[in-house]
C-alpha atoms as a PDB file:
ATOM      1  CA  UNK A   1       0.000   0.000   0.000  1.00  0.00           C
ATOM      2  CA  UNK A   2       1.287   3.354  -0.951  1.00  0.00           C
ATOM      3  CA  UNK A   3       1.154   6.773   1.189  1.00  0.00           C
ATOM      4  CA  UNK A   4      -1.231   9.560  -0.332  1.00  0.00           C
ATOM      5  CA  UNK A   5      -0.245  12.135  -1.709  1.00  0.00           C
ATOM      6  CA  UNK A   6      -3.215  14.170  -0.332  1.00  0.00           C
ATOM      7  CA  UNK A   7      -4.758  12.624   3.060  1.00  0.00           C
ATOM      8  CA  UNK A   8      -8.646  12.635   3.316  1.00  0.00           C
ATOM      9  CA  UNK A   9      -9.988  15.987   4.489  1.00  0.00           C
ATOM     10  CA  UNK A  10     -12.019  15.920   7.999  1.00  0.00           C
ATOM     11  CA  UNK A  11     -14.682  19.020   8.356  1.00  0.00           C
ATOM     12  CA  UNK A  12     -11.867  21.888   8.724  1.00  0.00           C
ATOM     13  CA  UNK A  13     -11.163  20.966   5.467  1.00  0.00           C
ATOM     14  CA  UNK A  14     -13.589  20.242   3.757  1.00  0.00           C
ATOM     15  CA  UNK A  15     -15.966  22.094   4.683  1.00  0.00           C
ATOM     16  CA  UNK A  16     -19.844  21.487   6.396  1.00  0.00           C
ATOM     17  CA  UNK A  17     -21.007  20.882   2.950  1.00  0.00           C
ATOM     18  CA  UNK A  18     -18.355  18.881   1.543  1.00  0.00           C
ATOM     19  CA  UNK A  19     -17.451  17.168   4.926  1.00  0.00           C
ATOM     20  CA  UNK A  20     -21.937  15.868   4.919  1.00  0.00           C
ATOM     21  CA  UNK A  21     -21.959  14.596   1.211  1.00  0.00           C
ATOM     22  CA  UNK A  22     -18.463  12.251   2.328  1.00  0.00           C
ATOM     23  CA  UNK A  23     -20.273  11.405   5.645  1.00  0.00           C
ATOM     24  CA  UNK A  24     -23.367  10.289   4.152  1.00  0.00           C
ATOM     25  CA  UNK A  25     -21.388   9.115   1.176  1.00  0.00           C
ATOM     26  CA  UNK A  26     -19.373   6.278   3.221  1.00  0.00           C
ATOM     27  CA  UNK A  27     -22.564   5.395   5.001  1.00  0.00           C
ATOM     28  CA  UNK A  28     -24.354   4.318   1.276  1.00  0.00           C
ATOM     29  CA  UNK A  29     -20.771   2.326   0.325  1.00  0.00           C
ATOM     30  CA  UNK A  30     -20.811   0.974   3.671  1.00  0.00           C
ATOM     31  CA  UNK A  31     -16.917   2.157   4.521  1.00  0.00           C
ATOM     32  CA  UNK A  32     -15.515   4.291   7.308  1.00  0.00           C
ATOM     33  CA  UNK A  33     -14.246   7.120   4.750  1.00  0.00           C
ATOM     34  CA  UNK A  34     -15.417   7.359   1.080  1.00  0.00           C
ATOM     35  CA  UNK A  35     -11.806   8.236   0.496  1.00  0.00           C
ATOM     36  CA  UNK A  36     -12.399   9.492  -3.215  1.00  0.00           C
ATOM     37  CA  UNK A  37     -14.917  12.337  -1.576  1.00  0.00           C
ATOM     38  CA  UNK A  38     -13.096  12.971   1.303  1.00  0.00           C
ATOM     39  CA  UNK A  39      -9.970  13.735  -0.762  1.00  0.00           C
ATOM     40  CA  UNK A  40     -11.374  15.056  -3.972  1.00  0.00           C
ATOM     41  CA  UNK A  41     -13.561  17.647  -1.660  1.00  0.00           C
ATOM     42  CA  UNK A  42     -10.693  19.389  -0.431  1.00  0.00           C
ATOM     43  CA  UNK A  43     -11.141  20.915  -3.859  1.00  0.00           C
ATOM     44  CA  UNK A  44     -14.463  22.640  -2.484  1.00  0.00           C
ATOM     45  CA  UNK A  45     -16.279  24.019  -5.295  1.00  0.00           C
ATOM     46  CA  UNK A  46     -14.397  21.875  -7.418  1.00  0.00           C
ATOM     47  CA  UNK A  47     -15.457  19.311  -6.248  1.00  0.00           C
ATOM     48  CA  UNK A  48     -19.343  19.890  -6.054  1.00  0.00           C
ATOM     49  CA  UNK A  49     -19.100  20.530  -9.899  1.00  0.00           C
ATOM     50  CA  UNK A  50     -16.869  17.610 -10.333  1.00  0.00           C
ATOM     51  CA  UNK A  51     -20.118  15.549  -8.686  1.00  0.00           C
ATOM     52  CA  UNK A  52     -22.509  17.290 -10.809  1.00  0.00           C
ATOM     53  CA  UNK A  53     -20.638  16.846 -14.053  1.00  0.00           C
ATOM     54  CA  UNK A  54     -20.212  13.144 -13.246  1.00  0.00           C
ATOM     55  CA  UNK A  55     -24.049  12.360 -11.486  1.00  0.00           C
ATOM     56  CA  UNK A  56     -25.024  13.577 -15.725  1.00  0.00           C
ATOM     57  CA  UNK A  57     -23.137  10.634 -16.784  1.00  0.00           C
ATOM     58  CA  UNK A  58     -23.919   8.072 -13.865  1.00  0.00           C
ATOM     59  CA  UNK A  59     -26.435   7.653 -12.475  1.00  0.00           C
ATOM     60  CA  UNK A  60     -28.795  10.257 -14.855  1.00  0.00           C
ATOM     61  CA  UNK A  61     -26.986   9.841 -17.766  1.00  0.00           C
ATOM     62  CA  UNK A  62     -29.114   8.531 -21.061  1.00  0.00           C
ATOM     63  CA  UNK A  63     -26.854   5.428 -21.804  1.00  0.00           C
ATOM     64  CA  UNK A  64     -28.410   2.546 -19.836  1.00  0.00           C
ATOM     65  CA  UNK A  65     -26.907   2.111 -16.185  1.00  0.00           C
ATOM     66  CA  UNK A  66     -26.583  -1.434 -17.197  1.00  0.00           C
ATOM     67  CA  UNK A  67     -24.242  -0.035 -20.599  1.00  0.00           C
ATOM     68  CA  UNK A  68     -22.492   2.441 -18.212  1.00  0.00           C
ATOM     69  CA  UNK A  69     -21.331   0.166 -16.089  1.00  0.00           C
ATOM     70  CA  UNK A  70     -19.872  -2.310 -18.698  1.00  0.00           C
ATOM     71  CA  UNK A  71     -18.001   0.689 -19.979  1.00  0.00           C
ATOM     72  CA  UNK A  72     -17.025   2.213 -16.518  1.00  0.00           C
ATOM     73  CA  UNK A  73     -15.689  -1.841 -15.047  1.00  0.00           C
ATOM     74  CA  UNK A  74     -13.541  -1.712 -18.850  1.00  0.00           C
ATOM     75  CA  UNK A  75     -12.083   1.594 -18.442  1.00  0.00           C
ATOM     76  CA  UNK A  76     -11.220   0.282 -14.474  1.00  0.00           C
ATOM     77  CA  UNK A  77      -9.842  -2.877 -16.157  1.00  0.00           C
ATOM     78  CA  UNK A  78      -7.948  -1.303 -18.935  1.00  0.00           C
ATOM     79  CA  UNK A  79      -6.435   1.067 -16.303  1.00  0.00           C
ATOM     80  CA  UNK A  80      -5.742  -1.072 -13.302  1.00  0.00           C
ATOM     81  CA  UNK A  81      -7.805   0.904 -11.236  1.00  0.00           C
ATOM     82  CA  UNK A  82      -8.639  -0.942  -8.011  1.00  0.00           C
ATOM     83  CA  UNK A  83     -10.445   1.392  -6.179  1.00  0.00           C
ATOM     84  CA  UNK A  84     -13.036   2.093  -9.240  1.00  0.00           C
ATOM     85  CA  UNK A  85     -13.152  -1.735  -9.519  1.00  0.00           C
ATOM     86  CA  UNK A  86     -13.686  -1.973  -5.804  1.00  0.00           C
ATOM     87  CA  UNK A  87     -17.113   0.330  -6.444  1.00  0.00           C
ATOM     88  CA  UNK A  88     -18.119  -0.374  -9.617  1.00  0.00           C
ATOM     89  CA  UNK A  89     -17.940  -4.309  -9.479  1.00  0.00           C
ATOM     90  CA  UNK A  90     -20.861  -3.919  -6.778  1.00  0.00           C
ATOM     91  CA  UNK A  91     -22.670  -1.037  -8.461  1.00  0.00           C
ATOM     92  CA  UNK A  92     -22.695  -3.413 -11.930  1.00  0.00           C
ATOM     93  CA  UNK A  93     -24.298  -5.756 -10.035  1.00  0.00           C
ATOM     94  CA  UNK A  94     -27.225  -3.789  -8.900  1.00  0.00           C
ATOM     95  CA  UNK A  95     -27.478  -2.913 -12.474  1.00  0.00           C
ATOM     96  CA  UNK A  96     -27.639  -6.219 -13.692  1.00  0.00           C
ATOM     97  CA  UNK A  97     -23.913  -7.271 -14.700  1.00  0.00           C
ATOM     98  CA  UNK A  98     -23.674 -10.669 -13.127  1.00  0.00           C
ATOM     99  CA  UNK A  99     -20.603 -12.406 -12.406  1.00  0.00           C
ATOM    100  CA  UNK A 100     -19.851 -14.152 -15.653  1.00  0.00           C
ATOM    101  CA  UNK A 101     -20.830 -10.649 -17.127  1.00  0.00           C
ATOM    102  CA  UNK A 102     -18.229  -8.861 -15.349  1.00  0.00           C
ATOM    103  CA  UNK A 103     -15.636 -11.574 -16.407  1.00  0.00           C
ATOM    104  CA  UNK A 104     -16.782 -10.904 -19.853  1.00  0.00           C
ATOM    105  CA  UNK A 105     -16.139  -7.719 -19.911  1.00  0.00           C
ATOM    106  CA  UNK A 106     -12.607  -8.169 -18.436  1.00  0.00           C
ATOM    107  CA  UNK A 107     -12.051 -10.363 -21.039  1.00  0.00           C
ATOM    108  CA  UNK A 108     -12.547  -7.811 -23.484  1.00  0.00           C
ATOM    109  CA  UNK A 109     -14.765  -7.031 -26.643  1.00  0.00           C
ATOM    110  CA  UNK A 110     -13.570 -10.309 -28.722  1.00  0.00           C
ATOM    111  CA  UNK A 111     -15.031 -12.636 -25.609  1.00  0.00           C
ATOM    112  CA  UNK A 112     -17.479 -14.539 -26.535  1.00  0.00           C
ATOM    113  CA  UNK A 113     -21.152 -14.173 -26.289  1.00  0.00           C
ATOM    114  CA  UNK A 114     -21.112 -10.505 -27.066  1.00  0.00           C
ATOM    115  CA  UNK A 115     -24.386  -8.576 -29.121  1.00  0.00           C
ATOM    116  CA  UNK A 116     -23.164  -6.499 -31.764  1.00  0.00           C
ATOM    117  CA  UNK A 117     -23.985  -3.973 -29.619  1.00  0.00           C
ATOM    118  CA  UNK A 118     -21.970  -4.452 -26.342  1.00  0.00           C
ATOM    119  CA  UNK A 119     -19.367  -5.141 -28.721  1.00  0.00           C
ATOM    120  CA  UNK A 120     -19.022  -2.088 -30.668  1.00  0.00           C
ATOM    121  CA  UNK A 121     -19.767  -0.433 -26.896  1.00  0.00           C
ATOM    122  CA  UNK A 122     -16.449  -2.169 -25.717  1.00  0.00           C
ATOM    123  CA  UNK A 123     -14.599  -2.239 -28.553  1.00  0.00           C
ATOM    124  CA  UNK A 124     -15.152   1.807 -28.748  1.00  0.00           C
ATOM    125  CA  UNK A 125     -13.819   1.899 -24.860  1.00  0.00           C
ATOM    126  CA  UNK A 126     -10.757  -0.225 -25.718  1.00  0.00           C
ATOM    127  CA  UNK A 127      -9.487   2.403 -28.485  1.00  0.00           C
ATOM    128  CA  UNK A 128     -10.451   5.285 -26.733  1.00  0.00           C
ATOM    129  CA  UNK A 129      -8.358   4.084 -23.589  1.00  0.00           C
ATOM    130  CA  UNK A 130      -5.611   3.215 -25.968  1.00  0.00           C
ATOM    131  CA  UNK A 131      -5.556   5.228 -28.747  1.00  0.00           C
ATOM    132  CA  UNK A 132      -7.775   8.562 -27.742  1.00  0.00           C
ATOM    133  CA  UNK A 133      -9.627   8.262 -30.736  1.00  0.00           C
ATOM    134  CA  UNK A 134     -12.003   6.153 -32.505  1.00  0.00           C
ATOM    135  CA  UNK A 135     -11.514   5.346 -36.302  1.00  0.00           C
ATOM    136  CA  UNK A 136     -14.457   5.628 -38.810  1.00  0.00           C
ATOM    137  CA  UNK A 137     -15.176   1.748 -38.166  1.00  0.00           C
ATOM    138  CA  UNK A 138     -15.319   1.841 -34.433  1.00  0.00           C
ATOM    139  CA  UNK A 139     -17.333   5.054 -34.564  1.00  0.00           C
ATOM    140  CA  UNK A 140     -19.507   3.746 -37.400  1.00  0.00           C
ATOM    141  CA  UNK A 141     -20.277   0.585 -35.296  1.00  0.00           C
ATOM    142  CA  UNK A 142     -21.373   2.833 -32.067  1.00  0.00           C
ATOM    143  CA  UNK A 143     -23.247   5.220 -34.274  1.00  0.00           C
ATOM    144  CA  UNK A 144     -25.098   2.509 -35.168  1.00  0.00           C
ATOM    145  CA  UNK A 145     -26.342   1.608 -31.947  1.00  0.00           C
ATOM    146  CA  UNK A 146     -26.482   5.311 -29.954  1.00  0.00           C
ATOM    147  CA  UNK A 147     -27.945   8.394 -31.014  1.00  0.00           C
ATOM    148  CA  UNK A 148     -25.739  11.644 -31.633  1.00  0.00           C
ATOM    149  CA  UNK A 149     -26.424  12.546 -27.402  1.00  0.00           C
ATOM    150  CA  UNK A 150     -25.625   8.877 -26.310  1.00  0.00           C
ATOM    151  CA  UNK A 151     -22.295   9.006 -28.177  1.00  0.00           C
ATOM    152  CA  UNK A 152     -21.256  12.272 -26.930  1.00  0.00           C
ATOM    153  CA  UNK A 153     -22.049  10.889 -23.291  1.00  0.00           C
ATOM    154  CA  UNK A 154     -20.339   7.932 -24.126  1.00  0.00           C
ATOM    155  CA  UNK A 155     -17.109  10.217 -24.998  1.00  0.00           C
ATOM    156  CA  UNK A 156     -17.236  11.867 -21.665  1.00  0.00           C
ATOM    157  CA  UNK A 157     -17.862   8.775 -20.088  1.00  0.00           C
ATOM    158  CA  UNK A 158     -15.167   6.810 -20.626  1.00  0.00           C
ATOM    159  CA  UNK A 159     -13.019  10.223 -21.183  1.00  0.00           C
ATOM    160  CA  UNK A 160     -14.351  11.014 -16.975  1.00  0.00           C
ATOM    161  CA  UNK A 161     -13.361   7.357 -15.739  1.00  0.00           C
ATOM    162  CA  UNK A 162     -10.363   7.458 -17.657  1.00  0.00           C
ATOM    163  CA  UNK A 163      -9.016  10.504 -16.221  1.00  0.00           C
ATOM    164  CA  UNK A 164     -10.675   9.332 -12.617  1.00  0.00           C
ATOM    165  CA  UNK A 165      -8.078   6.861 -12.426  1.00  0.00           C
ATOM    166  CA  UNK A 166      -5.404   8.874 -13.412  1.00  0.00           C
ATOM    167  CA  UNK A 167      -6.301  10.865 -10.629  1.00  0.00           C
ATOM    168  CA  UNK A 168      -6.729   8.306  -8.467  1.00  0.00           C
ATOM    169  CA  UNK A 169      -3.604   6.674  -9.096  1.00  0.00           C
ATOM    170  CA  UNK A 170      -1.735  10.061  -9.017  1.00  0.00           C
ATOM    171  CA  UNK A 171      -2.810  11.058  -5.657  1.00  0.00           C
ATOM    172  CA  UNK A 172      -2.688   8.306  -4.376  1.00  0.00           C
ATOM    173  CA  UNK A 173      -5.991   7.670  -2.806  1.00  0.00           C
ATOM    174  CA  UNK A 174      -6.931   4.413  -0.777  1.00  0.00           C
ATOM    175  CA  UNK A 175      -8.950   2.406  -1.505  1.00  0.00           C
ATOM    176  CA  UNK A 176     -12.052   2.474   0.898  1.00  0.00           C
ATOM    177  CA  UNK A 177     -12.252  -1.792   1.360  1.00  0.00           C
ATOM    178  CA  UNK A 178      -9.387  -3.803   2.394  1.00  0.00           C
END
């Protein structure tokens, strides 16, 4: 285990607002600290429009919580990024990602037992993880499954949980289960 860079903020600095959302935060994951909250909100403001700019893409976004959460456990896959794994492997499953599903999706896009759908979904997150860009084919494939919104959410999506665990990972932050 490494040493943070930035230790988790307690109310003084935080803040009452920011220091309530991570208290009531850890209570829903069921952990001590939501260390992800209680670090990113000694950003203040920041933060709070960090939260709103990601609660439009998950939970309220307009791709399917079931689709986000394929792409979200890919980009934590693709990026080794525990402590998203950690969060999202339980959040998948209350949005129907089983098991076997979640394997799947570690697997990658050429896995087995894929729609054409899921796969041009994945296949999309793989090249925009690896190449920050999606060729005519790739984008062709998604078009044909998302309207022009959904694929602009989809950039931002993977785009926000790609650069959540580089943030992560940068700082240093804990994980929040052992």
């Amino acid at each position: 285990m490494t040493t943070p860079r930035i230790n988790p903020g307690g109310l003084r600095e935080l803040g009452l607002i920011n220091w309530a959302y991570c208290r009531a935060a850890a209570r829903v994951v069921g952990a001590p600290d939501a260390h992800i909250f209680s670090t990113f909100g000694r950003a203040r403001g920041l933060f709070r429009g960090w939260l709103a700019f990601s609660a439009m893409l998950m939970p309220f976004g307009r791709i399917s919580r079931h689709e986000t959460e394929l792409v979200i456990l890919r980009v934590a896959h693709l990026r080794g990024c525990d402590y998203e794994l950690d969060h999202h492997t339980r959040l998948a499953k209350r949005a129907g990602v089983t098991d076997e599903l979640q394997q799947r999706v570690f697997a990658g896009p050429d896995a087995s037992g894929w729609s054409p759908r899921h796969q041009a979904l994945l296949s999309a997150v793989d090249m925009l993880v690896d190449k920050r860009d999606l060729d005519d084919d790739a984008w062709r494939d998604l078009a044909a499954h998302y309207d022009e919104r959904q694929l602009i959410e989809f950039c931002l999506l993977v785009g926000q949980y790609d650069a959540l665990a580089t943030t992560l990972g940068t700082l240093r932050v804990q994980r929040d289960f052992a």
